[in-house]
C-alpha atoms as a PDB file:
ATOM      1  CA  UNK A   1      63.657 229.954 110.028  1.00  0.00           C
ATOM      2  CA  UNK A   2      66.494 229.635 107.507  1.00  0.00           C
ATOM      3  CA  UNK A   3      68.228 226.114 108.796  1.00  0.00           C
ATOM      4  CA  UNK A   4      66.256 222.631 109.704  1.00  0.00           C
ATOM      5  CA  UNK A   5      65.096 222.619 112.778  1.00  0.00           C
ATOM      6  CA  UNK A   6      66.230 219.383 114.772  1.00  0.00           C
ATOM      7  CA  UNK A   7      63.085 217.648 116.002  1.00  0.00           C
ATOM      8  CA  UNK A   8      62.106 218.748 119.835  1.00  0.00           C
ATOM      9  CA  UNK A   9      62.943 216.652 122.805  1.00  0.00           C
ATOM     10  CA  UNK A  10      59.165 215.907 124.089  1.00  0.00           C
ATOM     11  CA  UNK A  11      60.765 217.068 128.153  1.00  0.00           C
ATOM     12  CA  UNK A  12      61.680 219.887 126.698  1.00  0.00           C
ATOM     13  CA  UNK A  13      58.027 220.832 125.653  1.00  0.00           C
ATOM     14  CA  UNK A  14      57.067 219.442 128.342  1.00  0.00           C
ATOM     15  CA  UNK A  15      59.018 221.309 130.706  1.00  0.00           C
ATOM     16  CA  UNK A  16      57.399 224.556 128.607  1.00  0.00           C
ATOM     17  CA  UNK A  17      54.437 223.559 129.582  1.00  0.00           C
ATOM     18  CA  UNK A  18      54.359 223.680 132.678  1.00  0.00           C
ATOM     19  CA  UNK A  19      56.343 226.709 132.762  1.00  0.00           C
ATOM     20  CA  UNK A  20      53.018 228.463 131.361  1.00  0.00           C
ATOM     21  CA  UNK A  21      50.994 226.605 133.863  1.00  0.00           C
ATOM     22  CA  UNK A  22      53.065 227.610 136.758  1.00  0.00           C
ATOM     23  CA  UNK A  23      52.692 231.199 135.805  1.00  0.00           C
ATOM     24  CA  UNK A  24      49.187 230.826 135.411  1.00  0.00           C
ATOM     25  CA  UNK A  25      49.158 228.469 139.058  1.00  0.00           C
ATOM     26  CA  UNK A  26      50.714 232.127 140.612  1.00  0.00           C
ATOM     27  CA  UNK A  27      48.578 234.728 138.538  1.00  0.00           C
ATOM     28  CA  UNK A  28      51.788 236.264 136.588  1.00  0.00           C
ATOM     29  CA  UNK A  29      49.642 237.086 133.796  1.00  0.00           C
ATOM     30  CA  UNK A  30      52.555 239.209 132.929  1.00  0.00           C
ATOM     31  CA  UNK A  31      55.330 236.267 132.742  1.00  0.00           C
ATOM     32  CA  UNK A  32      52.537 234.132 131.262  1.00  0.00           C
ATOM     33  CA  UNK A  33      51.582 236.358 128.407  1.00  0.00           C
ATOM     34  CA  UNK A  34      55.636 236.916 126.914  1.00  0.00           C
ATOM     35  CA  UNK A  35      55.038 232.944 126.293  1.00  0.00           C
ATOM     36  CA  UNK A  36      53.091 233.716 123.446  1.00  0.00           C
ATOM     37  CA  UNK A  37      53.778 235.125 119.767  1.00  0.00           C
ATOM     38  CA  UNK A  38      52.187 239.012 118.978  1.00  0.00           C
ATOM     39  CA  UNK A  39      50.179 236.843 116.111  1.00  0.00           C
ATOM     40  CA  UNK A  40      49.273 234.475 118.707  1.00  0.00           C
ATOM     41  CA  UNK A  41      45.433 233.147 119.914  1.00  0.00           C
ATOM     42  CA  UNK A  42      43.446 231.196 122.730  1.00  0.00           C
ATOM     43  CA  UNK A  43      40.662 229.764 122.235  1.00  0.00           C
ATOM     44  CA  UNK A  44      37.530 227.510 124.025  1.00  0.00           C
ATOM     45  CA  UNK A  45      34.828 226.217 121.469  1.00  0.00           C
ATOM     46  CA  UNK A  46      31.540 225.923 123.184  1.00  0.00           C
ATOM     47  CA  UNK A  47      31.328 222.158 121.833  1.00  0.00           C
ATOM     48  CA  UNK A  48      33.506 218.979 121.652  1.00  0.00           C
ATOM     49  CA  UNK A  49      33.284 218.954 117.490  1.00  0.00           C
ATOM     50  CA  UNK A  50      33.849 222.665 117.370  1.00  0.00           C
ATOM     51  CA  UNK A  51      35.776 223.460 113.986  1.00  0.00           C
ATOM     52  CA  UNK A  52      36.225 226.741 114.534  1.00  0.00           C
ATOM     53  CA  UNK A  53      35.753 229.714 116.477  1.00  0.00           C
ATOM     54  CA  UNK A  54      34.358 232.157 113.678  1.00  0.00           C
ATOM     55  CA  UNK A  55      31.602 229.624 112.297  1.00  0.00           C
ATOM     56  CA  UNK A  56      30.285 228.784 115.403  1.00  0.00           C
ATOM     57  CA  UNK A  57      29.728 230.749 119.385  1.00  0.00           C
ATOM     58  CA  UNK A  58      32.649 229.615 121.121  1.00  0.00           C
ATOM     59  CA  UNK A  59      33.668 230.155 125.236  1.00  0.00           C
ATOM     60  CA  UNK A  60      35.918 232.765 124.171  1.00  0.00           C
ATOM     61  CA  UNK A  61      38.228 233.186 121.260  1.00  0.00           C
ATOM     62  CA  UNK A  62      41.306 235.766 122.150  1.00  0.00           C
ATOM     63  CA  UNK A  63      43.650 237.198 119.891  1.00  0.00           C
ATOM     64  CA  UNK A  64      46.838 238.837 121.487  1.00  0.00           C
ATOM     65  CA  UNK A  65      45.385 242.390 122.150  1.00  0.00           C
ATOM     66  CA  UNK A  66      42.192 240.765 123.886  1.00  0.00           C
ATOM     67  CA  UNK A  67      44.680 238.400 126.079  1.00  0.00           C
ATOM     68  CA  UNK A  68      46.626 241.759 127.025  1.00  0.00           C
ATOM     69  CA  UNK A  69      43.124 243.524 127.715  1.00  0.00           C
ATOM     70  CA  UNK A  70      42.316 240.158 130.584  1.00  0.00           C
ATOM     71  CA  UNK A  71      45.951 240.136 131.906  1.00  0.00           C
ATOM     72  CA  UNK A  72      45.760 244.166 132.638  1.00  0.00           C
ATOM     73  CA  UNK A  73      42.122 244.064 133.567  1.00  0.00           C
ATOM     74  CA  UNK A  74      42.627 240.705 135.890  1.00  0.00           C
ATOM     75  CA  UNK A  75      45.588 242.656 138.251  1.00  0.00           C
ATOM     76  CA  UNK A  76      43.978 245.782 138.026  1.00  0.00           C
ATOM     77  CA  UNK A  77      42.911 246.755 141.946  1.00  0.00           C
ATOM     78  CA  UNK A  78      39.278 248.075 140.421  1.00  0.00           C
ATOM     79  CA  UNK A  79      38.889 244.908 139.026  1.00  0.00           C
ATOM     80  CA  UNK A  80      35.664 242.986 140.702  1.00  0.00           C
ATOM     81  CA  UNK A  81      38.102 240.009 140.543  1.00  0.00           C
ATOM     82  CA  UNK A  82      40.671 241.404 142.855  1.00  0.00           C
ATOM     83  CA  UNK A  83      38.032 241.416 145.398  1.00  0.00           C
ATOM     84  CA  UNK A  84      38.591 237.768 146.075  1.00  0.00           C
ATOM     85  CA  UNK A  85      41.933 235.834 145.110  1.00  0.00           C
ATOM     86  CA  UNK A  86      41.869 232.980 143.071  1.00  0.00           C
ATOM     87  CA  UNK A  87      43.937 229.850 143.230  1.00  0.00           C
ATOM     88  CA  UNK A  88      44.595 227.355 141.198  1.00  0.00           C
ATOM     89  CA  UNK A  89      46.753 224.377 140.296  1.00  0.00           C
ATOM     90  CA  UNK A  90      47.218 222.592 136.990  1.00  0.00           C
ATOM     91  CA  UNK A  91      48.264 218.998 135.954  1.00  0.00           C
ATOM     92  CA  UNK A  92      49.508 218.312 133.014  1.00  0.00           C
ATOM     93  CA  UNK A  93      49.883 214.844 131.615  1.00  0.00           C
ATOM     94  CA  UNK A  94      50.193 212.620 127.948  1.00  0.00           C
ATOM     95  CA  UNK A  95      51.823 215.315 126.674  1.00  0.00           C
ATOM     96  CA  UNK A  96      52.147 213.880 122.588  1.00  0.00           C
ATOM     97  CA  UNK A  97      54.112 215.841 119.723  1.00  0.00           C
ATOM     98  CA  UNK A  98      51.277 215.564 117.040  1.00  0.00           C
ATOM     99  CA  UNK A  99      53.385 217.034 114.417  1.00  0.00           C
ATOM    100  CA  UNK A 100      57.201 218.806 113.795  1.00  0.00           C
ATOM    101  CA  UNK A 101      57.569 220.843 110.622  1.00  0.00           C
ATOM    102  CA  UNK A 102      61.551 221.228 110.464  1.00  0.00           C
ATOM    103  CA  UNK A 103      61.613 223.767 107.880  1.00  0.00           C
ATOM    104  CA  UNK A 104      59.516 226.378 110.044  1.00  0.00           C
ATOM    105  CA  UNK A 105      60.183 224.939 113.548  1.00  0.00           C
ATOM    106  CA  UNK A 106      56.767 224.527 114.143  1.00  0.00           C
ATOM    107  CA  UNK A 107      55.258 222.156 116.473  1.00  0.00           C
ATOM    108  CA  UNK A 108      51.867 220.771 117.499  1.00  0.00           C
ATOM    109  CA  UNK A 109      51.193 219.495 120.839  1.00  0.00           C
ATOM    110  CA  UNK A 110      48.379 217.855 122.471  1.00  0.00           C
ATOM    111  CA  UNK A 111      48.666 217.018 126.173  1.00  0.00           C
ATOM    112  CA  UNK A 112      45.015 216.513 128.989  1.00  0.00           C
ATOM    113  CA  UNK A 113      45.024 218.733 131.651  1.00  0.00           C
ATOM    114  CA  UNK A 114      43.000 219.081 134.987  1.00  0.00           C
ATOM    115  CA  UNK A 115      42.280 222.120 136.995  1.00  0.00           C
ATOM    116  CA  UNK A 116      41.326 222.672 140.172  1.00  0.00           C
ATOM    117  CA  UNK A 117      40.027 226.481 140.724  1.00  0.00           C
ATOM    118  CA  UNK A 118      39.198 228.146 144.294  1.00  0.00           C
ATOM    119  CA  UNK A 119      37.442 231.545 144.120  1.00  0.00           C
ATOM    120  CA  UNK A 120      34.972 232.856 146.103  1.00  0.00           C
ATOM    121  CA  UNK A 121      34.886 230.369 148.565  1.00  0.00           C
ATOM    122  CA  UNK A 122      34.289 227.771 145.679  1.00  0.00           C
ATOM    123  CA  UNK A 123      36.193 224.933 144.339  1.00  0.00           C
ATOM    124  CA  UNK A 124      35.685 223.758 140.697  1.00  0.00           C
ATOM    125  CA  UNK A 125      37.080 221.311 138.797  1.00  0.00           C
ATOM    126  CA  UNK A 126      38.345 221.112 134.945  1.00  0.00           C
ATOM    127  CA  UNK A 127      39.266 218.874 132.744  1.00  0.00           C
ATOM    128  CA  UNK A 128      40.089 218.601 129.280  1.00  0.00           C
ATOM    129  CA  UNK A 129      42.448 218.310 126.334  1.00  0.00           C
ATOM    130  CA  UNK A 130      45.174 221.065 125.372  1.00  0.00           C
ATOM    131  CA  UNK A 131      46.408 221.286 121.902  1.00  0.00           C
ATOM    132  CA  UNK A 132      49.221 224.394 121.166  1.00  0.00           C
ATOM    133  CA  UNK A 133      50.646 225.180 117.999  1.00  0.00           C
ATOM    134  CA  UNK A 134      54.405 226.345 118.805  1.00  0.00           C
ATOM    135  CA  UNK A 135      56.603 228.202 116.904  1.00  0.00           C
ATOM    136  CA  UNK A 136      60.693 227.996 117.789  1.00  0.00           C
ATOM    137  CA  UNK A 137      62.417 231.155 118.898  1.00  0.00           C
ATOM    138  CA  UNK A 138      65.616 231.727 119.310  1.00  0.00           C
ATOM    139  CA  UNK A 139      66.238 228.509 122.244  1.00  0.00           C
ATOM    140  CA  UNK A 140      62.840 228.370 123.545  1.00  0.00           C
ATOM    141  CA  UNK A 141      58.981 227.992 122.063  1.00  0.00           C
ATOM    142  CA  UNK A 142      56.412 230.580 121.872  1.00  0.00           C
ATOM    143  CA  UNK A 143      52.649 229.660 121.803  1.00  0.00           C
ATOM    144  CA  UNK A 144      51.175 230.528 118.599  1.00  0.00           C
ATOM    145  CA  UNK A 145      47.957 229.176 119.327  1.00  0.00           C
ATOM    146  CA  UNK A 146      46.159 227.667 122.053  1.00  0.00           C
ATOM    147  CA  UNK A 147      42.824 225.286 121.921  1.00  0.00           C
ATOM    148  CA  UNK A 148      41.444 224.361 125.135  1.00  0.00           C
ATOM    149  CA  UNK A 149      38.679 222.149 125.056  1.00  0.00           C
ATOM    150  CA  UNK A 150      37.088 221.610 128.409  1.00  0.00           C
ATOM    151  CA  UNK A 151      35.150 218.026 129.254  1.00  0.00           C
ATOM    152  CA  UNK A 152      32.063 220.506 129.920  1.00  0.00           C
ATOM    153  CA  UNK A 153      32.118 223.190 127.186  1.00  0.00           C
ATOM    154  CA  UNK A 154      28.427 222.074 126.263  1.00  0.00           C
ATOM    155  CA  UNK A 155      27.263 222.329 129.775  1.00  0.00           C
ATOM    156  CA  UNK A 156      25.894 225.441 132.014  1.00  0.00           C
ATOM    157  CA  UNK A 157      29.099 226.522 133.379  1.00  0.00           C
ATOM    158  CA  UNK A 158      30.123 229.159 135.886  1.00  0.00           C
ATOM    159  CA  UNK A 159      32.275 232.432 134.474  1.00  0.00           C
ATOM    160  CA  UNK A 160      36.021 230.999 134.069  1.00  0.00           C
ATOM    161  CA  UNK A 161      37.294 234.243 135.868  1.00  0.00           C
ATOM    162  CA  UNK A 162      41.490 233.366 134.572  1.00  0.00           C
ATOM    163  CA  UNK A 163      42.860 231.217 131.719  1.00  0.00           C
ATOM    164  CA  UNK A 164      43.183 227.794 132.009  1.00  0.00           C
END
């Protein structure tokens, strides 16, 4: 970024999140995925203190080509997953601008989220605490890196079949 970047409106980030979980909410993996940068990652450490995801065994740690790998294998009409549709809705709430670099444009955002998943017949419930590092492009943000960490990442959990 060669100017200072003006610090973001908090609706405006906001209003980009939910964008990514509305396209998550209707299973456009393929919308949902152009929301993040090539470099980008997702991430769910396996417990609350987790530092980081190649210390320690984490839910999953993604980098971009593993994300595009899910999002193709997910629609896919071999996939075991297409044998059922799943449904979900996210809310989004205390969405807080953690930190604004104005030389790069960069952002961190931490917001708590719930989910409410139906697959198979079966309704589960999560809950948790977002934080994304974004990265201004052009007029709109890019996810550079996503860290979800669920209320129950240190308990037995069922396979999370979709991103939260």
């Amino acid at each position: 970024m060669t100017e200072t970047a003006v610090k973001p409106d908090i609706r405006e980030i906001e209003e980009f999140l939910y964008r990514e979980a509305d396209f998550l909410d209707r299973g456009d993996l393929d919308g949902w995925i152009e929301l993040y940068t090539e470099d980008a990652s997702y991430w769910m450490p396996a417990s609350p203190e987790q530092t980081d995801p190649f210390t320690h065994i984490s839910l999953f740690y993604d980098d971009r080509l593993l994300m595009e790998i899910r999002r193709i294998n997910f629609g896919h009409e071999y996939a075991a997953s297409m044998a059922h549709p799943v449904r979900s809705t996210h809310i989004i709430g205390n969405v807080r601008l953690q930190s604004f670099d104005a030389a790069t444009g960069e952002a961190r955002v931490t917001s708590n989220f719930h989910v409410a998943m139906y697959y198979r017949g079966e309704q589960t419930l999560y809950a948790g605490r977002y934080t994304h590092d974004l990265v201004r492009q052009g007029n709109d943000w890019k996810i550079r890196h996503k860290r979800v960490d669920i209320l129950t990442c240190d308990a037995p959990l069922k396979s999370i079949i979709i991103y939260l």
